[in-house]
C-alpha atoms as a PDB file:
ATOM      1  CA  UNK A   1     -26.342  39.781   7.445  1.00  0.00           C
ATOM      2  CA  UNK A   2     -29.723  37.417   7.149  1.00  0.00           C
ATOM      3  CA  UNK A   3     -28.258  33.660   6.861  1.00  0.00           C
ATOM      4  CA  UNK A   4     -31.681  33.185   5.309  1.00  0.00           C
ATOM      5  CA  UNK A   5     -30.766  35.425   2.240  1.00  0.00           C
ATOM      6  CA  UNK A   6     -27.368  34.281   2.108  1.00  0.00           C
ATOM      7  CA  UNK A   7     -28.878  30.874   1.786  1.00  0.00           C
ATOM      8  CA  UNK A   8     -31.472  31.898  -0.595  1.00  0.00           C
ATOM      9  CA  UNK A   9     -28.550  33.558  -3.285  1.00  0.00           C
ATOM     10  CA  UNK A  10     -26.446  30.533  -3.065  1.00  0.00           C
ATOM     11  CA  UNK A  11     -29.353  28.126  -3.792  1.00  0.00           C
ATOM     12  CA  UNK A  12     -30.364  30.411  -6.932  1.00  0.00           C
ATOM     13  CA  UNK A  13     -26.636  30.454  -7.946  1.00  0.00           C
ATOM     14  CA  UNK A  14     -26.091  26.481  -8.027  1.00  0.00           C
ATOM     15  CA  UNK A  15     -29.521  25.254  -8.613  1.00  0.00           C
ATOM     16  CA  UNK A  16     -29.988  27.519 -11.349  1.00  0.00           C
ATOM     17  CA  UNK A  17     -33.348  28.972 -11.079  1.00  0.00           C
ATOM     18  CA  UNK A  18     -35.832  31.034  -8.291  1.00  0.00           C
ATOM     19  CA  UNK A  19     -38.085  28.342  -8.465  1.00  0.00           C
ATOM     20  CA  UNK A  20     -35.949  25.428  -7.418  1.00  0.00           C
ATOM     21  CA  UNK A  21     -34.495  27.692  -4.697  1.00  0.00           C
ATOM     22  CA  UNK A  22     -38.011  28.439  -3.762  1.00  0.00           C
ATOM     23  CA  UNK A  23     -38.944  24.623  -3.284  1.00  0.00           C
ATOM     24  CA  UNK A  24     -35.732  23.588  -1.586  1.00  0.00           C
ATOM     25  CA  UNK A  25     -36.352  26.239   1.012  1.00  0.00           C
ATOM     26  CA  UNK A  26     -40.117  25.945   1.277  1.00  0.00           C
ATOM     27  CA  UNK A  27     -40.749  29.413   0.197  1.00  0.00           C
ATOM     28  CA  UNK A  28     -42.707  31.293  -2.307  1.00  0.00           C
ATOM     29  CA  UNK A  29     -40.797  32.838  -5.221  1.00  0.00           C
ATOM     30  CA  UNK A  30     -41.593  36.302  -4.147  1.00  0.00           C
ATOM     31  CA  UNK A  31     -40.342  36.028  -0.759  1.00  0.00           C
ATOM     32  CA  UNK A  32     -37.159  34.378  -2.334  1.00  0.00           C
ATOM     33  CA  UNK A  33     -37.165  37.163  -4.748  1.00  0.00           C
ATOM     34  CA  UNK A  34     -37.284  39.664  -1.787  1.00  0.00           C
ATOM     35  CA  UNK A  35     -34.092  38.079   0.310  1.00  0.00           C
ATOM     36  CA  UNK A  36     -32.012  38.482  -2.796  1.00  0.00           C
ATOM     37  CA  UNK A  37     -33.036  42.045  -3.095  1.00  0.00           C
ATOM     38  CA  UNK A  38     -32.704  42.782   0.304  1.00  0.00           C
ATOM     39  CA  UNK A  39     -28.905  41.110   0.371  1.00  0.00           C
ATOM     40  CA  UNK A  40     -28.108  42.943  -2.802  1.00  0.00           C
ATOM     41  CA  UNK A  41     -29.285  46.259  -1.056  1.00  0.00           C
ATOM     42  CA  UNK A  42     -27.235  45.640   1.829  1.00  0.00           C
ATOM     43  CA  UNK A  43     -23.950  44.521  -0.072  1.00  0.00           C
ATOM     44  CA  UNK A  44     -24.536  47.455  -2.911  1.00  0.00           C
ATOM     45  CA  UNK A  45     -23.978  44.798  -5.434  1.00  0.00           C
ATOM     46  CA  UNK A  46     -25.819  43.625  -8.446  1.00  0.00           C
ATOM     47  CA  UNK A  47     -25.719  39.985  -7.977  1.00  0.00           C
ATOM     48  CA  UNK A  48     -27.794  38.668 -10.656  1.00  0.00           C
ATOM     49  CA  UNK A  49     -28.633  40.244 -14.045  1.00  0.00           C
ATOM     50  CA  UNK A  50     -32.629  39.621 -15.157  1.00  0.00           C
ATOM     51  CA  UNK A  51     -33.421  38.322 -18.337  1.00  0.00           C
ATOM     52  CA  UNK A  52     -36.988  37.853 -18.740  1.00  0.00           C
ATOM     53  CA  UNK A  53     -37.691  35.590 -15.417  1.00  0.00           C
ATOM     54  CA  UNK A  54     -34.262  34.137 -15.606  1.00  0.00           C
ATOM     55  CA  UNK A  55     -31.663  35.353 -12.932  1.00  0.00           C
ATOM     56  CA  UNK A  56     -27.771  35.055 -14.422  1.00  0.00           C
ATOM     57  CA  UNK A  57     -25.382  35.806 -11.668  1.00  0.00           C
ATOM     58  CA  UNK A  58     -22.970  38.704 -12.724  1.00  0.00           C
ATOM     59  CA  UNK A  59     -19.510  39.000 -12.221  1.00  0.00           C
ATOM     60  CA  UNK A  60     -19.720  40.383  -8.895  1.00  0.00           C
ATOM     61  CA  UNK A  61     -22.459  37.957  -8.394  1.00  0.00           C
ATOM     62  CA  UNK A  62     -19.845  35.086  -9.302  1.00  0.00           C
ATOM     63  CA  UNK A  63     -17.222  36.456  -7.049  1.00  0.00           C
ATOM     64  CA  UNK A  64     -19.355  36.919  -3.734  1.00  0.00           C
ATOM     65  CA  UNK A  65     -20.665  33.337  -4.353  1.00  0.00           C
ATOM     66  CA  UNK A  66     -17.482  31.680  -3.714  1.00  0.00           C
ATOM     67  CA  UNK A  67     -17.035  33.211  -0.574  1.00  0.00           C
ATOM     68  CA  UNK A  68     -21.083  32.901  -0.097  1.00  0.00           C
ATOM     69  CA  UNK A  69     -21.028  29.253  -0.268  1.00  0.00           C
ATOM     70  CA  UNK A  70     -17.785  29.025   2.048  1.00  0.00           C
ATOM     71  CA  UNK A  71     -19.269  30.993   4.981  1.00  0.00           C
ATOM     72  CA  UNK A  72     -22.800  29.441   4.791  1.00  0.00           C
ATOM     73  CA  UNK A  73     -21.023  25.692   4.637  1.00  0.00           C
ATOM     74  CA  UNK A  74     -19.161  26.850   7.568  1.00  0.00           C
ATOM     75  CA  UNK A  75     -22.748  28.061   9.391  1.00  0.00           C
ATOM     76  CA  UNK A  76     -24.171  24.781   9.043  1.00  0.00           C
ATOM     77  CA  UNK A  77     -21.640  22.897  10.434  1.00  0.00           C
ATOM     78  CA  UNK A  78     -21.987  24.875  13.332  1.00  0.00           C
ATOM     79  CA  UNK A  79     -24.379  22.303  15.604  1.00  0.00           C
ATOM     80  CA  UNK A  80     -22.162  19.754  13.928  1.00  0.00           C
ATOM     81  CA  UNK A  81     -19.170  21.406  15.519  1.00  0.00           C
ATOM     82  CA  UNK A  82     -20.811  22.008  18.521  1.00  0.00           C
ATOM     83  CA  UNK A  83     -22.176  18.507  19.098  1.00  0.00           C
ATOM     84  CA  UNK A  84     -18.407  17.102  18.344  1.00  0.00           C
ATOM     85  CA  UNK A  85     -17.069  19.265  20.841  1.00  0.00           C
ATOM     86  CA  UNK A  86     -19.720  18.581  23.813  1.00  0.00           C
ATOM     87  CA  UNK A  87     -18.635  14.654  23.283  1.00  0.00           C
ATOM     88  CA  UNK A  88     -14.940  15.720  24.046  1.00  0.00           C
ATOM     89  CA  UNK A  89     -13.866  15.258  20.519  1.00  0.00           C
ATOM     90  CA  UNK A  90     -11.562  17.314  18.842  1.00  0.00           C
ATOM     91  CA  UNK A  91     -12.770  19.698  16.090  1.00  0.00           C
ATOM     92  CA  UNK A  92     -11.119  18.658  12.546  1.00  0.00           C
ATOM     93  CA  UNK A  93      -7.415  20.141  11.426  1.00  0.00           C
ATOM     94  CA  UNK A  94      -8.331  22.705   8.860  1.00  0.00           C
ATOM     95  CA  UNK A  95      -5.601  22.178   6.371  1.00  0.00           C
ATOM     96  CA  UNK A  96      -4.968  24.032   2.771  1.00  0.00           C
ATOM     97  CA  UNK A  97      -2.737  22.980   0.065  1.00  0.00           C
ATOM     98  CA  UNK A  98      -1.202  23.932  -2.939  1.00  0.00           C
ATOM     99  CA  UNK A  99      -1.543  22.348  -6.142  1.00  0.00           C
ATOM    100  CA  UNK A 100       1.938  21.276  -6.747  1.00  0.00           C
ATOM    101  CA  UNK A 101       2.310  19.658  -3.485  1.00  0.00           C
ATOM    102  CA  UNK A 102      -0.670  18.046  -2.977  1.00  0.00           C
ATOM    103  CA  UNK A 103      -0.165  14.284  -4.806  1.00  0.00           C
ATOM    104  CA  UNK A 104       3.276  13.846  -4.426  1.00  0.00           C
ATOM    105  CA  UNK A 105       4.292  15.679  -1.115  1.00  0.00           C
ATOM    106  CA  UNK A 106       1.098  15.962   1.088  1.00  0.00           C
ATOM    107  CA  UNK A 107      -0.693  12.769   0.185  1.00  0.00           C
ATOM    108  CA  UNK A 108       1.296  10.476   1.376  1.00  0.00           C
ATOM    109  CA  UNK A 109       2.062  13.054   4.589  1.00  0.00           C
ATOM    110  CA  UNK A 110      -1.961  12.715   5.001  1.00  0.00           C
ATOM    111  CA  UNK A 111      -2.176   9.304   4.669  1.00  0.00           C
ATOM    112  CA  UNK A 112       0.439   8.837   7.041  1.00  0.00           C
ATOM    113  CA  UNK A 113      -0.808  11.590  10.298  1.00  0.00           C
ATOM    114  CA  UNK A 114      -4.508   9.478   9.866  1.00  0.00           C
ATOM    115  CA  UNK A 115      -2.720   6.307  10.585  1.00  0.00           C
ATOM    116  CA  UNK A 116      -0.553   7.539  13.251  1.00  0.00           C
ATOM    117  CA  UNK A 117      -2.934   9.518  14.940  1.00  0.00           C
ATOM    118  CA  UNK A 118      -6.326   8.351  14.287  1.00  0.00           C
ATOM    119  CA  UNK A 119      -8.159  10.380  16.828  1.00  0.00           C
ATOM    120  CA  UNK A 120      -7.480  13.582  14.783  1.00  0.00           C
ATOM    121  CA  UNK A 121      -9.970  14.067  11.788  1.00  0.00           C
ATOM    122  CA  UNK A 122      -8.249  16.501   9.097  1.00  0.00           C
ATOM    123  CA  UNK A 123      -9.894  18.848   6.348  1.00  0.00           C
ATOM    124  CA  UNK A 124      -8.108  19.583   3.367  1.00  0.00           C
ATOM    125  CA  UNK A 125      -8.566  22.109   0.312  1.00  0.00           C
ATOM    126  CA  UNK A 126      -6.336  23.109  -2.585  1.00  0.00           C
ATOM    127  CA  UNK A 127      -6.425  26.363  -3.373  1.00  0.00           C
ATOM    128  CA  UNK A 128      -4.143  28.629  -5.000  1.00  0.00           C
ATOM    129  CA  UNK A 129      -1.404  31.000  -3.865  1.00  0.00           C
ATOM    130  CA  UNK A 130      -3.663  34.249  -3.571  1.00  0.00           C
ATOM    131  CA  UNK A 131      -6.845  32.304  -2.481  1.00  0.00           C
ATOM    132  CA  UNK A 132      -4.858  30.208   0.426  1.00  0.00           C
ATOM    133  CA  UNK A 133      -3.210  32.917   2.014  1.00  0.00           C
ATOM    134  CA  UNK A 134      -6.027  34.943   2.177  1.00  0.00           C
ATOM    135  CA  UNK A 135      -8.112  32.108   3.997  1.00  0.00           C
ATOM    136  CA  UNK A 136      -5.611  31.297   6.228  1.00  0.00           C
ATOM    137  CA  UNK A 137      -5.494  35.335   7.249  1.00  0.00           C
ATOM    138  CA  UNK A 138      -9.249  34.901   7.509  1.00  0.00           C
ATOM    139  CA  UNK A 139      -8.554  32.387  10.336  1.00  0.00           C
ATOM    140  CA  UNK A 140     -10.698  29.879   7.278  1.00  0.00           C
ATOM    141  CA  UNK A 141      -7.557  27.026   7.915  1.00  0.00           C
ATOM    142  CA  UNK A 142      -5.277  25.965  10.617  1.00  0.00           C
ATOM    143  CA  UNK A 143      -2.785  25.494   8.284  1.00  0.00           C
ATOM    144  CA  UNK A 144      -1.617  25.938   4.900  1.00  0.00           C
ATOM    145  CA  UNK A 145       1.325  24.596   3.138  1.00  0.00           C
ATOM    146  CA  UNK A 146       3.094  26.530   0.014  1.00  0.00           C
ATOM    147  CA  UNK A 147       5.645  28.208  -1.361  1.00  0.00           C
ATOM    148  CA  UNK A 148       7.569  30.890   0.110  1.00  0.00           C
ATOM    149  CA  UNK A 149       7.208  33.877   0.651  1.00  0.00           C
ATOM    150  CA  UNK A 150       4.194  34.909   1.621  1.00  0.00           C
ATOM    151  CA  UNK A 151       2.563  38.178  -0.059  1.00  0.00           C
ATOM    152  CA  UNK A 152       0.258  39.325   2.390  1.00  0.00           C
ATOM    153  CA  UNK A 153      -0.088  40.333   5.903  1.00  0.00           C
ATOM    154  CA  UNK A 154      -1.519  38.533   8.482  1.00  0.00           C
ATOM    155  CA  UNK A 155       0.258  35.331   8.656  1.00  0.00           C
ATOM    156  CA  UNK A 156       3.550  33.524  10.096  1.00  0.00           C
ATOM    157  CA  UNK A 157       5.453  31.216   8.192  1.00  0.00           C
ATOM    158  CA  UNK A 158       8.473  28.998   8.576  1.00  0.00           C
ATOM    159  CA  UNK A 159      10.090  27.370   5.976  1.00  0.00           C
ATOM    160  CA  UNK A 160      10.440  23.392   6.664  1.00  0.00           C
ATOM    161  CA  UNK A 161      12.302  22.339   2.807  1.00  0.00           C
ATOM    162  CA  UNK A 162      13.894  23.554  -0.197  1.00  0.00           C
ATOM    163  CA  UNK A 163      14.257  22.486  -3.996  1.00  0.00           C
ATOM    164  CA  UNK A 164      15.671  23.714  -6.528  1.00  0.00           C
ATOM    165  CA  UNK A 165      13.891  24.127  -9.848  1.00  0.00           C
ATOM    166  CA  UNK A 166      14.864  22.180 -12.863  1.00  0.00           C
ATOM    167  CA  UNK A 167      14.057  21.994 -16.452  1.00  0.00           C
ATOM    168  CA  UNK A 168      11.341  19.252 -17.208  1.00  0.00           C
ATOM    169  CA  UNK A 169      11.509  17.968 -21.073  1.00  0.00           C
ATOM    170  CA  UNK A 170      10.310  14.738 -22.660  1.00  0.00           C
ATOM    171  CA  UNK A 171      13.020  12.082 -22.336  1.00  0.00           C
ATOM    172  CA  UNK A 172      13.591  11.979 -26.313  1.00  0.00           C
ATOM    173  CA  UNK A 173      14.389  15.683 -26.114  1.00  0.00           C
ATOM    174  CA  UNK A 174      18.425  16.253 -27.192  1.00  0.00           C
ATOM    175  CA  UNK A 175      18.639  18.441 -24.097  1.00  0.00           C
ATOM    176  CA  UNK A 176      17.374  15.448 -21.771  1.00  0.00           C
ATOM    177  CA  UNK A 177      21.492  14.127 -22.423  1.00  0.00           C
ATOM    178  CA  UNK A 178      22.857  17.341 -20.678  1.00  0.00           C
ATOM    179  CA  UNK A 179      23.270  16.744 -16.759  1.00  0.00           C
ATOM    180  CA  UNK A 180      22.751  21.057 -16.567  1.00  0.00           C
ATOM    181  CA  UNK A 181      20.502  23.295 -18.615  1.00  0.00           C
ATOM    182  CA  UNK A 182      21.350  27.015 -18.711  1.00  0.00           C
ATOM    183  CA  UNK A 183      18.807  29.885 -19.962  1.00  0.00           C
ATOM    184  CA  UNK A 184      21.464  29.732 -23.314  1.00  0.00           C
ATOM    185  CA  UNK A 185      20.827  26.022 -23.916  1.00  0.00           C
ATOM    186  CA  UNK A 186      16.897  26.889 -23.789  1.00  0.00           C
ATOM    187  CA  UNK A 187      16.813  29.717 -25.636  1.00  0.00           C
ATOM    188  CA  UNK A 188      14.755  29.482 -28.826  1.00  0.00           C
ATOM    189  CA  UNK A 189      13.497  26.468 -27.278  1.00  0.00           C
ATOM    190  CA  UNK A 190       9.210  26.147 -27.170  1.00  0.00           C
ATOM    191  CA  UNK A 191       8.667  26.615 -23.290  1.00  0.00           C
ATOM    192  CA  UNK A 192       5.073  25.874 -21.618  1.00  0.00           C
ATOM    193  CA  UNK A 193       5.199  28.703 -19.009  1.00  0.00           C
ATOM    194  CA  UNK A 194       2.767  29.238 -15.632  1.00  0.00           C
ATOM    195  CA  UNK A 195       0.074  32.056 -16.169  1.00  0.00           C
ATOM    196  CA  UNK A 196       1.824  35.735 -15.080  1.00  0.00           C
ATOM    197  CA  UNK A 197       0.348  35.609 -11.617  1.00  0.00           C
ATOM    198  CA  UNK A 198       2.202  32.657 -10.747  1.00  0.00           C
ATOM    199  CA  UNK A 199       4.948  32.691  -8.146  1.00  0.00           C
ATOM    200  CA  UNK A 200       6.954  30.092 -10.211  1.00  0.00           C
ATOM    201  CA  UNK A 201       6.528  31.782 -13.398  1.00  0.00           C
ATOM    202  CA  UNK A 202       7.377  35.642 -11.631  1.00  0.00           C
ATOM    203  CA  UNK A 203      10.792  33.744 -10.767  1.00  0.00           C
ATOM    204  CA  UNK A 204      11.763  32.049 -14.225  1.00  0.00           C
ATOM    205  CA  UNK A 205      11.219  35.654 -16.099  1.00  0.00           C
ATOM    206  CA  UNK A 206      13.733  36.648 -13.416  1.00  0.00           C
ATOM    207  CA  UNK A 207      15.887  33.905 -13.894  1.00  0.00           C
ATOM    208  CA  UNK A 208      15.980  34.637 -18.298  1.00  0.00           C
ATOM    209  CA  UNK A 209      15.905  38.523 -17.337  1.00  0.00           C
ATOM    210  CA  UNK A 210      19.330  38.112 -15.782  1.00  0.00           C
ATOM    211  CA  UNK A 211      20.848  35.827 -18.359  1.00  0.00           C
ATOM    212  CA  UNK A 212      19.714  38.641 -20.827  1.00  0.00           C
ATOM    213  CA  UNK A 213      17.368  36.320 -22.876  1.00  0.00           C
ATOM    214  CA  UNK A 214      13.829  36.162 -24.066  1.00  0.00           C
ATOM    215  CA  UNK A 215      11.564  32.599 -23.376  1.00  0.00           C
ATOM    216  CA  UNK A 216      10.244  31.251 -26.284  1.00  0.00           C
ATOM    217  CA  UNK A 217       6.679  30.910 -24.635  1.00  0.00           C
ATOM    218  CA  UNK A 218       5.097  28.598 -26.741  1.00  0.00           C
ATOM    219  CA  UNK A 219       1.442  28.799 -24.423  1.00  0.00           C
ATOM    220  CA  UNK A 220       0.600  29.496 -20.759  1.00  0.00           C
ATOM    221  CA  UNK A 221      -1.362  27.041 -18.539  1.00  0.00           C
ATOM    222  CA  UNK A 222      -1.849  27.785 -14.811  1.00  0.00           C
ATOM    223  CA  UNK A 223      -1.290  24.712 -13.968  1.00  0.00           C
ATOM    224  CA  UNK A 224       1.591  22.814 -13.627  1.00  0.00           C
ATOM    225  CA  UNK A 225       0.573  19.685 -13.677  1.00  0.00           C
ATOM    226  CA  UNK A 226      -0.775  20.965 -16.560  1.00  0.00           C
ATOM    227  CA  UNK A 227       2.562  22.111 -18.139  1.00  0.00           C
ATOM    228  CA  UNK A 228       4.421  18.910 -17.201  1.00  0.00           C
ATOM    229  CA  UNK A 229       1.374  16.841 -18.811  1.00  0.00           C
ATOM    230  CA  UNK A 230       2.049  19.084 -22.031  1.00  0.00           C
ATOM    231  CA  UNK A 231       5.386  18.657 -22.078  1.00  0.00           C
ATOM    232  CA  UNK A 232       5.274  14.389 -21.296  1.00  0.00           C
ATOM    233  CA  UNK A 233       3.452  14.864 -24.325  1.00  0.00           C
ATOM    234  CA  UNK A 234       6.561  15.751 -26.527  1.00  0.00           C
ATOM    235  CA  UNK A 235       6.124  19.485 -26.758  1.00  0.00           C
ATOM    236  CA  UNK A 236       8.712  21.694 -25.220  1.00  0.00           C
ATOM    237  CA  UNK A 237      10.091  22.180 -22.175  1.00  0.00           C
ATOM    238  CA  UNK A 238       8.920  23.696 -18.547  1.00  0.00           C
ATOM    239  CA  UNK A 239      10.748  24.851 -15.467  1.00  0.00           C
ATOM    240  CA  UNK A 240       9.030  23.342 -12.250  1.00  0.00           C
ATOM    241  CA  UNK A 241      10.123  22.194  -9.196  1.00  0.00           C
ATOM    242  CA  UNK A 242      10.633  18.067  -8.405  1.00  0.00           C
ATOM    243  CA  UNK A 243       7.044  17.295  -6.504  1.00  0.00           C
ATOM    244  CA  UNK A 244       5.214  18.782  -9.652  1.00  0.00           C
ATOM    245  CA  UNK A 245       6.890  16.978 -12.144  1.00  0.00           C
ATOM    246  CA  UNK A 246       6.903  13.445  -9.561  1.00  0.00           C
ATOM    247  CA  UNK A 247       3.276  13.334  -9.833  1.00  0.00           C
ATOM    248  CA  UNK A 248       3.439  13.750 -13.604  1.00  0.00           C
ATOM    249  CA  UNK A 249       4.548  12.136 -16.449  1.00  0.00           C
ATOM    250  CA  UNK A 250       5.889   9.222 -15.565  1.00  0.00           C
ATOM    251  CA  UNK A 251       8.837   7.984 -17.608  1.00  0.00           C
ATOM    252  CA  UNK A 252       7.812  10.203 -20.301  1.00  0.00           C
ATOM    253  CA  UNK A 253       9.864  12.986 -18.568  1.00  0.00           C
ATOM    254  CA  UNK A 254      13.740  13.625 -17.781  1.00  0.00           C
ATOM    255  CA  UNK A 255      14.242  16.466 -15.264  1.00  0.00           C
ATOM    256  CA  UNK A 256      17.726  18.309 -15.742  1.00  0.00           C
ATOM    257  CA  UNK A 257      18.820  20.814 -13.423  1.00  0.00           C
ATOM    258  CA  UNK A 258      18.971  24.356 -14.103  1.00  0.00           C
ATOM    259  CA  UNK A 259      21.981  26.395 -13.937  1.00  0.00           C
ATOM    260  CA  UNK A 260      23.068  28.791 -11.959  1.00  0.00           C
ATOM    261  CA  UNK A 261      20.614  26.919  -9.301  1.00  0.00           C
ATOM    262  CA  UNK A 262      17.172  28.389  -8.418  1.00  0.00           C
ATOM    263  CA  UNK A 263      16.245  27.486  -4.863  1.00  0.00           C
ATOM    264  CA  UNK A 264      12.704  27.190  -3.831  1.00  0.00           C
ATOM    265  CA  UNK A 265      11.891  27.150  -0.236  1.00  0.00           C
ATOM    266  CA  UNK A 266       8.041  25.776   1.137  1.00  0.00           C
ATOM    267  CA  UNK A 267       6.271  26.372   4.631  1.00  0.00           C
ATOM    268  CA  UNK A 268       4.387  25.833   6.712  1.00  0.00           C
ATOM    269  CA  UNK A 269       1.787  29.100   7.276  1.00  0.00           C
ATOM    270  CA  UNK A 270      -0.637  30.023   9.736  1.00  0.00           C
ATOM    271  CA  UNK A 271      -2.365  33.025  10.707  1.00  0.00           C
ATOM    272  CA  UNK A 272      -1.129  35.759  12.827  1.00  0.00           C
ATOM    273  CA  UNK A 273      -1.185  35.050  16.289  1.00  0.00           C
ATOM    274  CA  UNK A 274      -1.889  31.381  16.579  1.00  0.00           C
ATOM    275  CA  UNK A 275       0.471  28.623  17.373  1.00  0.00           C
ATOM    276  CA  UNK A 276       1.476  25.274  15.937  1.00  0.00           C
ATOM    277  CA  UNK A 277      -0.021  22.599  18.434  1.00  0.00           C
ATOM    278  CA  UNK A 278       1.809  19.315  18.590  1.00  0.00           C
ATOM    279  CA  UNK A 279      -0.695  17.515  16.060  1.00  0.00           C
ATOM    280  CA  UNK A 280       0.078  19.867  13.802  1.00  0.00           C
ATOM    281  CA  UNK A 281       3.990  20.281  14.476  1.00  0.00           C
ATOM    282  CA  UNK A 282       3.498  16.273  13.512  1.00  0.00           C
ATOM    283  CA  UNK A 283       1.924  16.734  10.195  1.00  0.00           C
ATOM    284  CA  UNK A 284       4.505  19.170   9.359  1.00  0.00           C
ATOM    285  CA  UNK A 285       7.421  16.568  10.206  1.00  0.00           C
ATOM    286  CA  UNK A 286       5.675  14.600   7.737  1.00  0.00           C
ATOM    287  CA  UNK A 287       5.175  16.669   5.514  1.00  0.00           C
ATOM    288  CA  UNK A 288       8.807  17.457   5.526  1.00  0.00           C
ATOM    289  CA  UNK A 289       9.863  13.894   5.277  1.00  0.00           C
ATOM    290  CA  UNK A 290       7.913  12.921   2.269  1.00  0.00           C
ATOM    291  CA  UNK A 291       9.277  16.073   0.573  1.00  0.00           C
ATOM    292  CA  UNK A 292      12.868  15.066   1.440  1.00  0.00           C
ATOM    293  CA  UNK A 293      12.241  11.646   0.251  1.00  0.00           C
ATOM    294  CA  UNK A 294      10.927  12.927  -3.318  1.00  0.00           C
ATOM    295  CA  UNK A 295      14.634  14.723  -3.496  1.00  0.00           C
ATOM    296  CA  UNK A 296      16.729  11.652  -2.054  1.00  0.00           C
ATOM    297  CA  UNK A 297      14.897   9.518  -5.240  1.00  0.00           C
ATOM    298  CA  UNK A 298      15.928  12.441  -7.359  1.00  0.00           C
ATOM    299  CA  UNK A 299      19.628  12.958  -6.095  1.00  0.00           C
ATOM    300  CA  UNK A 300      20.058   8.886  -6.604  1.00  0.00           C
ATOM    301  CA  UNK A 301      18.288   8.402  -9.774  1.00  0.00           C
ATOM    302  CA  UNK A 302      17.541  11.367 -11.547  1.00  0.00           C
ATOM    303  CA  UNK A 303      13.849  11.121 -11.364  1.00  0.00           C
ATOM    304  CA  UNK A 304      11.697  11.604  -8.590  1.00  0.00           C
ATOM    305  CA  UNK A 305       9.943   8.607  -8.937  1.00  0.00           C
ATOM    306  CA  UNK A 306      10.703   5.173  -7.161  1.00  0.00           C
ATOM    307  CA  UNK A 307      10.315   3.286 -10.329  1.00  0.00           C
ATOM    308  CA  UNK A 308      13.032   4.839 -12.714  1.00  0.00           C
ATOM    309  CA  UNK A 309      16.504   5.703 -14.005  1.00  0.00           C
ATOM    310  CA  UNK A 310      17.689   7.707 -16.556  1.00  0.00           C
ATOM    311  CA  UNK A 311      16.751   6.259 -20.024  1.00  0.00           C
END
């Protein structure tokens, strides 16, 4: 594939015109014009709809930029790379994230492996479920921490903590009193559930499937920080795990456990075929402790925060 058209379609894409892309590479429009139709031929995809003299990138368009812009950021660090590694430095710790872990758990884990070992430089994304496991297949990251299992093929994993999930509701909410909350007790109840592709919200359907009741889904957000911001907000209830709801809300929540538990196990994943070097079998300690210091806070107080009790 020419790294020069590659270039070319992700400088259309996020400068928004053929001309700008033009300048910024030093090129004519036609011969800009030309490397996009050229990659297009070669991928057999329509990248860009034309409207007049206006390029729009289409769906496919959309969906090959993400990647695009990845690989491409990836090329040019290349004599970057290179130029690290002939000075006998180490190359950076490719690390991806999820969401919910990433402020409360990882953070301070981060924080902590830079001041310990200083010498290591570390690169860190957030991604979701589907998008970090397929980098980390692509050999894209070192590293990823999630949930577990994974879903696709391709990678190791190995689980380093567990939570269970509990019920997240504003602290003025009657059910906040109860020190358990059953499927029953939130029946009928408005919940702010995790979009259907979710791992978190595939296992609360299970968990109201086999009490033989029906969520009151009051909206879906696919986030949920998201959800836990909602429901800090007075409105319903949602089922997350303790590092989501640490990092939001405040004192506007009360978590309650769930009954029957609901344990949810995290990892640390890799690709296929690689090992975990000692830096990284560090950060993963770490990583571990500030997750099992989130859930000692909980088990004393209620709350995974450091400032609170119950109210």
């Amino acid at each position: 594939m020419n790294v020069k058209a590659l270039r070319a379609f992700c400088l259309v894409v996020t400068r928004g015109s053929l001309a700008a892309a033009a300048a910024d590479m030093h090129l004519s429009q036609p011969a800009v014009s030309r490397l996009i139709a050229n990659l297009e031929y070669e991928l057999r995809l329509k990248l860009f709809s034309r409207d007049k003299r206006t390029l729009i990138p289409s769906a496919e368009g959309r969906s090959f930029h993400r990647e695009a812009s990845r690989v491409l950021a990836g090329i040019e660090h290349l004599p970057e790379l290179a130029a690290e590694i002939g000075a006998g430095r180490q190359a950076p710790l490719r690390v991806v994230v999820m969401a919910r872990l990433a402020s409360a758990v990882a953070a301070p884990a981060f924080a902590a492996f830079a001041k310990q070992q200083p010498q290591i430089s570390l690169s860190v994304e957030v991604h979701t479920r589907r998008d970090r496991e397929r980098l980390l297949a692509n050999h894209q990251f070192d590293m990823g921490f999630g949930p577990l299992p994974v879903a696709i093929a391709g990678l190791t994993a190995e689980r380093l903590f567990s939570s269970q999930m509990i019920v997240a509701l504003h602290r003025h909410s009657p059910l906040a009193r109860k020190r358990v909350l059953k499927p029953d007790d939130l029946w009928g109840e408005p919940q702010i559930a995790l979009t259907r592709e979710t791992l978190i919200r595939q296992q609360v359907d299970a968990i109201f499937l086999q009490a033989r009741r029906t969520p009151n889904v009051l909206m879906e957000v696919s986030s949920t920080a998201l959800a836990c911001q909602i429901v800090a907000s007075g409105v319903g209830y949602t089922l997350c795990d303790p590092f989501a709801a640490s990092a939001e809300g405040g004192q506007r929540l009360a978590l309650v456990p769930l009954a029957p538990k609901f344990d949810l196990d995290y990892g640390v994943i890799r690709p296929e075929g690689t090992q975990l070097t000692p830096p990284m079998r560090a950060l993963c300690d770490l990583v571990r402790h500030s997750a099992e210091a989130i859930l000692r806070r909980m088990t004393a107080t209620g709350r995974p925060s450091e400032k609170s009790g119950r109210n």
